[in-house]
C-alpha atoms as a PDB file:
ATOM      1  CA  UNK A   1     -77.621 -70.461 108.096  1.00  0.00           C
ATOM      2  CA  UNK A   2     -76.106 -67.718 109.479  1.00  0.00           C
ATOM      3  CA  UNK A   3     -76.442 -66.647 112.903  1.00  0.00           C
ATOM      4  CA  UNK A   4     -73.718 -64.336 114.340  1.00  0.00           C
ATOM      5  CA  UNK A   5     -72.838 -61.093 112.228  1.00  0.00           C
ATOM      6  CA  UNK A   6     -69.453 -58.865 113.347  1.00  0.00           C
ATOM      7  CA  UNK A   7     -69.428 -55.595 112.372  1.00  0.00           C
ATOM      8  CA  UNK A   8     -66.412 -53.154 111.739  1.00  0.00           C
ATOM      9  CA  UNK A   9     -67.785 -50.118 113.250  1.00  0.00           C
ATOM     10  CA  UNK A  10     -65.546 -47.199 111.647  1.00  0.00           C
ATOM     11  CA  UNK A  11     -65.852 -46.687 107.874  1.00  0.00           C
ATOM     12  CA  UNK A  12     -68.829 -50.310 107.909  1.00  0.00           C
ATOM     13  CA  UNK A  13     -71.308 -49.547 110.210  1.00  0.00           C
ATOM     14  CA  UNK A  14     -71.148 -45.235 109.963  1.00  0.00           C
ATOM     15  CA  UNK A  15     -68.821 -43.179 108.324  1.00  0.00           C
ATOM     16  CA  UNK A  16     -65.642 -42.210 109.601  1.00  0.00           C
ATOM     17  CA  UNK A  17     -66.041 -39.137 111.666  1.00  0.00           C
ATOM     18  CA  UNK A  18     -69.386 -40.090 112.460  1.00  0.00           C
ATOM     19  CA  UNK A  19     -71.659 -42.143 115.204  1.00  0.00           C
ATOM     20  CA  UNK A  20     -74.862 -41.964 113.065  1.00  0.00           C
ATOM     21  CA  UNK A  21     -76.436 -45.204 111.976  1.00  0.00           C
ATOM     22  CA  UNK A  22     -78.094 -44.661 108.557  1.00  0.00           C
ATOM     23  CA  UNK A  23     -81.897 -45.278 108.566  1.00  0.00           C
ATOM     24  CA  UNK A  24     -81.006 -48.530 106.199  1.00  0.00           C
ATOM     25  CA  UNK A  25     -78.315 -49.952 107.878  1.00  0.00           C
ATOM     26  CA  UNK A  26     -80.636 -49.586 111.357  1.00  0.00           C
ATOM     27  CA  UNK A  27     -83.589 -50.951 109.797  1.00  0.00           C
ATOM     28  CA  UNK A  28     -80.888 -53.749 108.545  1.00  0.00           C
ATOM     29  CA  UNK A  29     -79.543 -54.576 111.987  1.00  0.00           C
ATOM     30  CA  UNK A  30     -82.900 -55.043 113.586  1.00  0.00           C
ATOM     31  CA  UNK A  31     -84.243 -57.091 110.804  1.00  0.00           C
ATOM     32  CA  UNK A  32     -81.086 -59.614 111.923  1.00  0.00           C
ATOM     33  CA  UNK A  33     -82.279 -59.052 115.812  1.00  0.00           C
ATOM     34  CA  UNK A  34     -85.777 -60.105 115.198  1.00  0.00           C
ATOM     35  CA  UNK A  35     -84.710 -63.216 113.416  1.00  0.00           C
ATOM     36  CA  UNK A  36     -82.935 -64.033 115.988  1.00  0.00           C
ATOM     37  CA  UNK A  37     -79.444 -63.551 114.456  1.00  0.00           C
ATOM     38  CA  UNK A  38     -76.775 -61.827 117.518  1.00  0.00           C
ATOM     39  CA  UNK A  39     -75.211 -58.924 116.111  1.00  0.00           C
ATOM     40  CA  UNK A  40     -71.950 -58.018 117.748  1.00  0.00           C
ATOM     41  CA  UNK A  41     -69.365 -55.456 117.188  1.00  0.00           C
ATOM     42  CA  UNK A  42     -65.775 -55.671 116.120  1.00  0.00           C
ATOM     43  CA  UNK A  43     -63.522 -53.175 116.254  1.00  0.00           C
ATOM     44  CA  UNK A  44     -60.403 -51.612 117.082  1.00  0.00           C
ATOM     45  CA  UNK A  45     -61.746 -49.202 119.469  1.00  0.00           C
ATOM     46  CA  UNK A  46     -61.385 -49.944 123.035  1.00  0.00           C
ATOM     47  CA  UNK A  47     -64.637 -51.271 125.289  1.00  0.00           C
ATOM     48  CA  UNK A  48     -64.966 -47.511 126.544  1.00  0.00           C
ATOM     49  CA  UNK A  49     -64.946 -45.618 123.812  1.00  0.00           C
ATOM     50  CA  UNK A  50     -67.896 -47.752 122.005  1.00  0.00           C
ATOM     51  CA  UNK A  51     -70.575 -45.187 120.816  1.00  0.00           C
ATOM     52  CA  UNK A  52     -73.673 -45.441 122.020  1.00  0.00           C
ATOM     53  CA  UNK A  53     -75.827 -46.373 118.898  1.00  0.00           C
ATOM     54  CA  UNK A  54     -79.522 -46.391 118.701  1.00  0.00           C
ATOM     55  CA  UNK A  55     -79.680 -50.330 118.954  1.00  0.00           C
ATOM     56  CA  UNK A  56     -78.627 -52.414 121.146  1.00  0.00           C
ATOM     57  CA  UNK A  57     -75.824 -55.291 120.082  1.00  0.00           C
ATOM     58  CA  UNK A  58     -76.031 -58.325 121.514  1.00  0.00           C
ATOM     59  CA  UNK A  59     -71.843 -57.977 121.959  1.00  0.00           C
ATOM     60  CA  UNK A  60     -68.695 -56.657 121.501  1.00  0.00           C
ATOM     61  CA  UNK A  61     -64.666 -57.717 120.079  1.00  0.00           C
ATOM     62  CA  UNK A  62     -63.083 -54.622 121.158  1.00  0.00           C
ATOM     63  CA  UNK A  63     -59.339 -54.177 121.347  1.00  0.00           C
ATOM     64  CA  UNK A  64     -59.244 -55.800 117.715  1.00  0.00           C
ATOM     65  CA  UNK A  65     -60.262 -58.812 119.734  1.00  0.00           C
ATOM     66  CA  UNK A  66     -57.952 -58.688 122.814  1.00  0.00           C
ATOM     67  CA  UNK A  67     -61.142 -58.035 125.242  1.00  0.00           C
ATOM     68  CA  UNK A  68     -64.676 -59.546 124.300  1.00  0.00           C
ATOM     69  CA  UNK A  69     -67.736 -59.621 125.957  1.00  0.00           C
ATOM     70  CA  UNK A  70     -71.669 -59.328 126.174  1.00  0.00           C
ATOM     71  CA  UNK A  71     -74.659 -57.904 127.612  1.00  0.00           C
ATOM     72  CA  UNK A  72     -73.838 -60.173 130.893  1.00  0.00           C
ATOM     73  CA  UNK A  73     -69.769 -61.435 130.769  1.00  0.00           C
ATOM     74  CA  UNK A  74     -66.807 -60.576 129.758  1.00  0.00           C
ATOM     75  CA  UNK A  75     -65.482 -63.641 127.185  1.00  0.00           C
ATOM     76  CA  UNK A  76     -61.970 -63.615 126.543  1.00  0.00           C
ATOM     77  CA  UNK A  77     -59.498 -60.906 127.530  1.00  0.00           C
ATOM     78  CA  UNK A  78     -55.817 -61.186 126.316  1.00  0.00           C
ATOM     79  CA  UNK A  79     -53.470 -57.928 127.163  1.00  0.00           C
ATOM     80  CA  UNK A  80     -50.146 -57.081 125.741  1.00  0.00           C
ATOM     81  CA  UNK A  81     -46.653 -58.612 127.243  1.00  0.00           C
ATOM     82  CA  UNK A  82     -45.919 -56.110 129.656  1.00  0.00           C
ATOM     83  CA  UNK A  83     -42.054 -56.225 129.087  1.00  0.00           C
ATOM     84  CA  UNK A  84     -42.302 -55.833 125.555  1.00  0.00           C
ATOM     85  CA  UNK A  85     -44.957 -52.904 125.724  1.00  0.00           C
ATOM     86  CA  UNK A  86     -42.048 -51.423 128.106  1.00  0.00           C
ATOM     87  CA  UNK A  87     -39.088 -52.357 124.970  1.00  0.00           C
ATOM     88  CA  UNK A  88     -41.775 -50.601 122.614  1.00  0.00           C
ATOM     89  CA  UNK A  89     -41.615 -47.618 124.302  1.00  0.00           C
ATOM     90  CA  UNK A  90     -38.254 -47.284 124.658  1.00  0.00           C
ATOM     91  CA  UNK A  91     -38.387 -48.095 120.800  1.00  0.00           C
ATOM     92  CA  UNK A  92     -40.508 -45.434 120.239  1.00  0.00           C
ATOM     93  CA  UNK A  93     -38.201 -43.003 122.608  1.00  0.00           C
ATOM     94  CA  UNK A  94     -35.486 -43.591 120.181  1.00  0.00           C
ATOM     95  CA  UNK A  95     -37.602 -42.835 116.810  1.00  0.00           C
ATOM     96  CA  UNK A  96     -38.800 -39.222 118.853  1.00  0.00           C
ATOM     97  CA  UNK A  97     -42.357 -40.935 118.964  1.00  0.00           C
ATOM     98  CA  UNK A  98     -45.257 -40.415 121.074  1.00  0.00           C
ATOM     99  CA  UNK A  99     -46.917 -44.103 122.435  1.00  0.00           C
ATOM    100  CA  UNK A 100     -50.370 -43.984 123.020  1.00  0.00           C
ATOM    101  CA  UNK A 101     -51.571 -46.779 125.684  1.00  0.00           C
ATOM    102  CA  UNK A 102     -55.060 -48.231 125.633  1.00  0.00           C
ATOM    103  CA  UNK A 103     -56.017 -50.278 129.132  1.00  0.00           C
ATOM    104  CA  UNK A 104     -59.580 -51.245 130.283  1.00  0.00           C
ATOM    105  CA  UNK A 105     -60.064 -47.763 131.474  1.00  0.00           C
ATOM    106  CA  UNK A 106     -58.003 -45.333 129.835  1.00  0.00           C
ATOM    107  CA  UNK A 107     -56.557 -44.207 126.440  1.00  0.00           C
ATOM    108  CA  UNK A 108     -53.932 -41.671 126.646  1.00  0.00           C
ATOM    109  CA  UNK A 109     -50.036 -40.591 125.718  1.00  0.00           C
ATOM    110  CA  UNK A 110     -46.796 -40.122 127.150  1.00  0.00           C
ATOM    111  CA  UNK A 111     -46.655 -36.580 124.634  1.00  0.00           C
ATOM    112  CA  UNK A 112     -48.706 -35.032 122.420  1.00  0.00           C
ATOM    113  CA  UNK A 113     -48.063 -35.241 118.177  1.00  0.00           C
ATOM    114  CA  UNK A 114     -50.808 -33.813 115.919  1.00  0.00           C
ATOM    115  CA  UNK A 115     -50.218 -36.815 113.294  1.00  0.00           C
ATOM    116  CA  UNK A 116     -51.140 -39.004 116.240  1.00  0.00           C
ATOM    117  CA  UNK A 117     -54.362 -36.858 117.436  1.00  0.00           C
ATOM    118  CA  UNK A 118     -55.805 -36.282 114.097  1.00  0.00           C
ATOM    119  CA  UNK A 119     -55.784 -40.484 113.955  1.00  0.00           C
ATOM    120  CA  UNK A 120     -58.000 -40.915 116.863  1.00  0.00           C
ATOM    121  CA  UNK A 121     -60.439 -38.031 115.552  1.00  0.00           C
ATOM    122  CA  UNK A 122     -61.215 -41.065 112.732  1.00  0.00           C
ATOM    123  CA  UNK A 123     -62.899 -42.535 115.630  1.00  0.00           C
ATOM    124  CA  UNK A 124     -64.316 -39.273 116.999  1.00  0.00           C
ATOM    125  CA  UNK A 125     -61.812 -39.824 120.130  1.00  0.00           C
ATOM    126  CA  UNK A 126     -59.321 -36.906 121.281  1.00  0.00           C
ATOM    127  CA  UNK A 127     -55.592 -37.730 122.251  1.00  0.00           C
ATOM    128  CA  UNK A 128     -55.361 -37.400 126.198  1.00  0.00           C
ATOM    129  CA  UNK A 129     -52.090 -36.935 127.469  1.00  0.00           C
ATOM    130  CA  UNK A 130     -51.315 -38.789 130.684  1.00  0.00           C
ATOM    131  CA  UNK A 131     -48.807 -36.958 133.260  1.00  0.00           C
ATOM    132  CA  UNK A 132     -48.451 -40.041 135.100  1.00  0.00           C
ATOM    133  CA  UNK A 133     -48.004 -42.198 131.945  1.00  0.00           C
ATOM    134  CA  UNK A 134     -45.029 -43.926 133.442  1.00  0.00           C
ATOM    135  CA  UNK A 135     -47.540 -45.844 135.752  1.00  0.00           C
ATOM    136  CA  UNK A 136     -50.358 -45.910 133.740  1.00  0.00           C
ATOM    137  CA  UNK A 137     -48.118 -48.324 131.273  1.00  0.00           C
ATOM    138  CA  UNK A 138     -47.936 -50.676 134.207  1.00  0.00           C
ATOM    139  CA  UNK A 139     -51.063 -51.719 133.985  1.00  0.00           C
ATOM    140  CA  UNK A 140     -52.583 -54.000 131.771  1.00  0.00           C
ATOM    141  CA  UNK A 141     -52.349 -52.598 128.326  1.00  0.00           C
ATOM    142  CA  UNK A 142     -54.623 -54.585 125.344  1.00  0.00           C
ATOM    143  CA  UNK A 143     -53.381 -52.013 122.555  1.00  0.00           C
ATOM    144  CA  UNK A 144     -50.610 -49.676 121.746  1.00  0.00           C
ATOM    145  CA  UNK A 145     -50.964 -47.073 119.039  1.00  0.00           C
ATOM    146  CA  UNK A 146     -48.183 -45.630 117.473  1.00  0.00           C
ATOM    147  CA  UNK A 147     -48.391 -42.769 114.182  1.00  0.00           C
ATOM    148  CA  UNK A 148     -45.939 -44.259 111.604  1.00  0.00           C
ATOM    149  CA  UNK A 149     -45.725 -45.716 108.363  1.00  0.00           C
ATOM    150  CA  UNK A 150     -44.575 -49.512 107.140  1.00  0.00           C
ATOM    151  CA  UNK A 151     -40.817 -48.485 107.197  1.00  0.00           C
ATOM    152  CA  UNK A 152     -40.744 -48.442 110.614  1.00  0.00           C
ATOM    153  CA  UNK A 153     -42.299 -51.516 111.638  1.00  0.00           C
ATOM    154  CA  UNK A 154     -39.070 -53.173 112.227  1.00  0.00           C
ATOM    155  CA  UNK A 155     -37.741 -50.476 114.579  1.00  0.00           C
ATOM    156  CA  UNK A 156     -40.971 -50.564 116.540  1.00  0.00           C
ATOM    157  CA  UNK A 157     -40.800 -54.129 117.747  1.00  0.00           C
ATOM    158  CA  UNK A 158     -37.119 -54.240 118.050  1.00  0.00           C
ATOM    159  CA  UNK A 159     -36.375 -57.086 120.693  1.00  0.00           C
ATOM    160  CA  UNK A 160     -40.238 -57.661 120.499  1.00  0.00           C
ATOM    161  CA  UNK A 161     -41.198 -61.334 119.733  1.00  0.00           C
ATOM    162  CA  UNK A 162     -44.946 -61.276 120.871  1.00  0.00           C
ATOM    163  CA  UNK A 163     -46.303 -58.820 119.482  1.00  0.00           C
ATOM    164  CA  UNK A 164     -47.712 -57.642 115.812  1.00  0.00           C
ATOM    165  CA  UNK A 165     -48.806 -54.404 114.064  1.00  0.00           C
ATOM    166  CA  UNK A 166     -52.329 -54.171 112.074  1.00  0.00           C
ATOM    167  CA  UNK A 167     -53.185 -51.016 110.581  1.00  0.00           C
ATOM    168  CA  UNK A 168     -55.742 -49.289 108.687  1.00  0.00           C
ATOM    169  CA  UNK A 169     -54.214 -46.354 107.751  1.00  0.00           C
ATOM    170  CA  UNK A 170     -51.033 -45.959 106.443  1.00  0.00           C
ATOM    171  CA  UNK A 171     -49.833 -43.133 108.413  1.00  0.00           C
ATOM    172  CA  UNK A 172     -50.112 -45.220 111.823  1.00  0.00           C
ATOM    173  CA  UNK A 173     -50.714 -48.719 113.304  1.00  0.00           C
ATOM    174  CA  UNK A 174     -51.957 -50.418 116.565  1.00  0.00           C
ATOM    175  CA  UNK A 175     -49.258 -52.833 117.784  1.00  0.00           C
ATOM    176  CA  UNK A 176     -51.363 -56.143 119.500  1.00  0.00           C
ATOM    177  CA  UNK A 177     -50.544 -59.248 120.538  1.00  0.00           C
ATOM    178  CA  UNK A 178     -49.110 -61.484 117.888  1.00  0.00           C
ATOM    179  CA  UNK A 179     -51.809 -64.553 118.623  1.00  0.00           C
ATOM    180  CA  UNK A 180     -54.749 -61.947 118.536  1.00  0.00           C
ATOM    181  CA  UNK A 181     -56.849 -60.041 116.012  1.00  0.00           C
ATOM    182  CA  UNK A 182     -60.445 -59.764 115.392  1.00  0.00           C
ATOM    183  CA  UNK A 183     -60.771 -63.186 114.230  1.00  0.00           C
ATOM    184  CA  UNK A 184     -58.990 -64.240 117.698  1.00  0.00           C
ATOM    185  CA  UNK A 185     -61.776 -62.641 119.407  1.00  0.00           C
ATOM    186  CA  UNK A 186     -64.505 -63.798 117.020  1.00  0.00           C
ATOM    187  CA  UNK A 187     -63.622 -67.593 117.781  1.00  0.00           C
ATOM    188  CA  UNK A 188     -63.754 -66.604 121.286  1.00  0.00           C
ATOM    189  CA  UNK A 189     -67.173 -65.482 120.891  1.00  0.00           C
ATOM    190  CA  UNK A 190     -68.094 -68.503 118.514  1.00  0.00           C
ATOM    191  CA  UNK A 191     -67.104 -70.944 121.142  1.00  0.00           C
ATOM    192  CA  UNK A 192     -69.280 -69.491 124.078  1.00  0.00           C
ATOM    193  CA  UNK A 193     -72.419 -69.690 121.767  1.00  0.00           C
ATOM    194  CA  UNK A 194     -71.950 -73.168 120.293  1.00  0.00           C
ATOM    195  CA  UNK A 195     -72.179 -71.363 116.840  1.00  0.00           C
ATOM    196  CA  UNK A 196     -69.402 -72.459 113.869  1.00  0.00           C
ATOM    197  CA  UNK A 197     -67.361 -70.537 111.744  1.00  0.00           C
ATOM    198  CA  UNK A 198     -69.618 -71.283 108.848  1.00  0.00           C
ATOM    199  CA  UNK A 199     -72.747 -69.972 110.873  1.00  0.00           C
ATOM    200  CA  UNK A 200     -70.630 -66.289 111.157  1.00  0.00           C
ATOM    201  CA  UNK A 201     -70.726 -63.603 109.009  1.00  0.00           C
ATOM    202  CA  UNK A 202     -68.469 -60.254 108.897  1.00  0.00           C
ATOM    203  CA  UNK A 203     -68.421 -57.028 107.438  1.00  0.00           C
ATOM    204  CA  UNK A 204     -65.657 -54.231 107.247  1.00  0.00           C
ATOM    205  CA  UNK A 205     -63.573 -51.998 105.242  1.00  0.00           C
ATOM    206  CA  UNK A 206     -59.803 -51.557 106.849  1.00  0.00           C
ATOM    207  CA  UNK A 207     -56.758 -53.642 106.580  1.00  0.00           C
ATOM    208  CA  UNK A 208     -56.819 -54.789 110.351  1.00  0.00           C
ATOM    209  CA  UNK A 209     -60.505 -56.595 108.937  1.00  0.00           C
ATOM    210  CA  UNK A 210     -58.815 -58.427 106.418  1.00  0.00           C
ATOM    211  CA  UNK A 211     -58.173 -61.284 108.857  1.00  0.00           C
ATOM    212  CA  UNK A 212     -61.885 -61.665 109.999  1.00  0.00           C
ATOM    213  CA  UNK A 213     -63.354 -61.249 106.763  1.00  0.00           C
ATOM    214  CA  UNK A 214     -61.183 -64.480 105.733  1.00  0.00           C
ATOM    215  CA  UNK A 215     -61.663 -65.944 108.644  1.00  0.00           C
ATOM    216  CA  UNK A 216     -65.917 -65.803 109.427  1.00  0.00           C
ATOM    217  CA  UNK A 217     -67.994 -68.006 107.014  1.00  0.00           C
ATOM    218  CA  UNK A 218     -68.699 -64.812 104.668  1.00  0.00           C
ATOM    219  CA  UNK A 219     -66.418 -61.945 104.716  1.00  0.00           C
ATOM    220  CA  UNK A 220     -68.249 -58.355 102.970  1.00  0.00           C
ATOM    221  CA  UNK A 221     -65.997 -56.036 102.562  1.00  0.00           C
ATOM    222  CA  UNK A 222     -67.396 -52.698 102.086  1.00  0.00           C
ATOM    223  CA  UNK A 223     -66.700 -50.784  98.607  1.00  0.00           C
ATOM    224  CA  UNK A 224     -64.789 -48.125 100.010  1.00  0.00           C
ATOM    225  CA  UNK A 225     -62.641 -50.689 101.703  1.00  0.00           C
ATOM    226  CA  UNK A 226     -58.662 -51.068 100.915  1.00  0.00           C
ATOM    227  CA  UNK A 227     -58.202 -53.091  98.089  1.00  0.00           C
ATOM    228  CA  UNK A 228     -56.321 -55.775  99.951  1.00  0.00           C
ATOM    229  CA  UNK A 229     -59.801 -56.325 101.809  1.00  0.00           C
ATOM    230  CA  UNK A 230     -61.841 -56.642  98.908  1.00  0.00           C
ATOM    231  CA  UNK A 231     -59.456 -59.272  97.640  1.00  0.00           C
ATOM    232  CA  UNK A 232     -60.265 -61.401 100.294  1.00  0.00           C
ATOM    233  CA  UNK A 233     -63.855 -61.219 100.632  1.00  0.00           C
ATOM    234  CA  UNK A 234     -66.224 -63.189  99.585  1.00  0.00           C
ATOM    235  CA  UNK A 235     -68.368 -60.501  98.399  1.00  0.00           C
ATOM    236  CA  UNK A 236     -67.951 -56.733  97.870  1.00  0.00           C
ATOM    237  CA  UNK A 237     -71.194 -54.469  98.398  1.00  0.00           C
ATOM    238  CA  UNK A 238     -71.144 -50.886  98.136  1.00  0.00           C
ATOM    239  CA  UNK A 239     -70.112 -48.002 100.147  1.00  0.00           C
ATOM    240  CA  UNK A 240     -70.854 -47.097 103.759  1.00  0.00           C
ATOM    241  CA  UNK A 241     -72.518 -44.182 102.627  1.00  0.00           C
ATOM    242  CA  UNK A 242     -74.571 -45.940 100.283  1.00  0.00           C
ATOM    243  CA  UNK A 243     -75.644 -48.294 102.920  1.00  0.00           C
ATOM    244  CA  UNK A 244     -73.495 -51.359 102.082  1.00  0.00           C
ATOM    245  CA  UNK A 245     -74.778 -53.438 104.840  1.00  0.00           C
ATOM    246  CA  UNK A 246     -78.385 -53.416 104.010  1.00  0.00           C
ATOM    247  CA  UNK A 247     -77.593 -54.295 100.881  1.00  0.00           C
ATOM    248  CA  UNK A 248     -75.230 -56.893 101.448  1.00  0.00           C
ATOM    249  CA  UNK A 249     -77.273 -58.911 103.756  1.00  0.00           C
ATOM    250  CA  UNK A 250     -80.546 -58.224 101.293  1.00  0.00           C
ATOM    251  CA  UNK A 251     -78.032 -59.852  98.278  1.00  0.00           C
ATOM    252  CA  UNK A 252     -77.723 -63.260 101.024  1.00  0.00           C
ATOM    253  CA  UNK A 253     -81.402 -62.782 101.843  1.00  0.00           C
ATOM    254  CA  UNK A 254     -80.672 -62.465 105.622  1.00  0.00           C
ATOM    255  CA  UNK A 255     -83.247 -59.873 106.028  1.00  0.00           C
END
């Protein structure tokens, strides 16, 4: 019986570009509330940049997953090595790249790239450029973002050895911490209810969801999701704008 769902906001819940629930997917989500089922979010956004939807979620595995909480707590926080996000911006210094920083509070850059601002408009988010980045990076920081493709990886997390990149678009990446990801976060969340991974459910479309959608007891992955995330779902339901979700959970008769 299932009786936690995480849901990929961007490109799952609403379209990218977008904070509109469908009327399907709400009517969807509060089916699951009234049968008791928590509904939490999980995404790649950080905690303040959530949109504010027209139902309330029970929770939230922001950060992908480095900074979870609920309507009352926060449940698990896990920020970035702050040495090594100091070595990846130097790294990025040397490849002529702007570093954005997210910490609890703020999400800005050390310079401004349009490549790297037209990425956070998928999320309906404008690049802020901080003039006192330089202490800004010595805080906390639960997610770097960074506009490049696969070849650079390497060059990125030169002299790095705890961190990872997870990306779901080719043309950047969010570097996190190597023991984190949504699924991190998710088992986080399991624990504090008393719920197992077979009593979880989780839908999304990008390749930083690949790892939760193996992970949760069944893993949708949306059909405009990457190919590598269909691959390892457990079932593949239609398009966001065709209002996946609803279908998805009708097909498991959750609602």
């Amino acid at each position: 019986m299932v009786k936690i769902i995480f849901f990929d906001i961007d490109g799952t819940l609403v379209q990218l570009g977008t904070t509109k629930l469908s009327t399907k997917t709400k009517e969807a989500l509060l089916a699951c509330r009234q049968k008791g089922i928590k509904i939490f979010l999980a995404t790649g956004r950080p905690n303040f940049v959530i949109p504010e939807f027209d139902i309330e979620f029970d929770g939230v595995v922001s950060f992908n997953g480095q900074y979870c909480y609920n309507q009352s707590q926060v449940i698990y926080e896990n920020s970035l090595n702050p040495c090594e996000v100091l070595q990846v911006k130097q790294n990025c210094d040397k490849l002529n790249k702007p570093l954005a920083i997210a910490t609890k509070h703020k999400l800005c850059s050390n310079y401004y790239e349009d490549l790297l601002d037209y990425y956070f408009t998928f999320a309906s988010q404008n690049l802020e450029v901080d003039q006192n980045f330089d202490e800004t990076i010595k805080e906390p920081v639960f997610q770097m973002m960074v506009s490049t493709d696969s070849s650079l990886d390497k060059q990125l997390l030169h002299n790095c050895h705890s961190l990872q990149i997870t990306r779901w678009w080719d043309k950047a990446c969010d570097i996190i911490p190597l023991h984190g990801g949504k699924e991190i976060g998710i088992q986080h969340v399991l624990d504090y209810y008393g719920f197992s991974i077979d009593e979880s459910m989780s839908f999304g479309d990008g390749g930083n969801d690949a790892s939760m959608i193996m992970y949760t007891g069944i893993g949708i992955a949306m059909g405009n999701a990457k190919d590598e995330v269909k691959q390892v779902s457990d079932y593949v339901t239609l398009d966001v704008k065709d209002d996946g979700i609803y279908h998805a959970l009708k097909h498991f008769d959750i609602i």
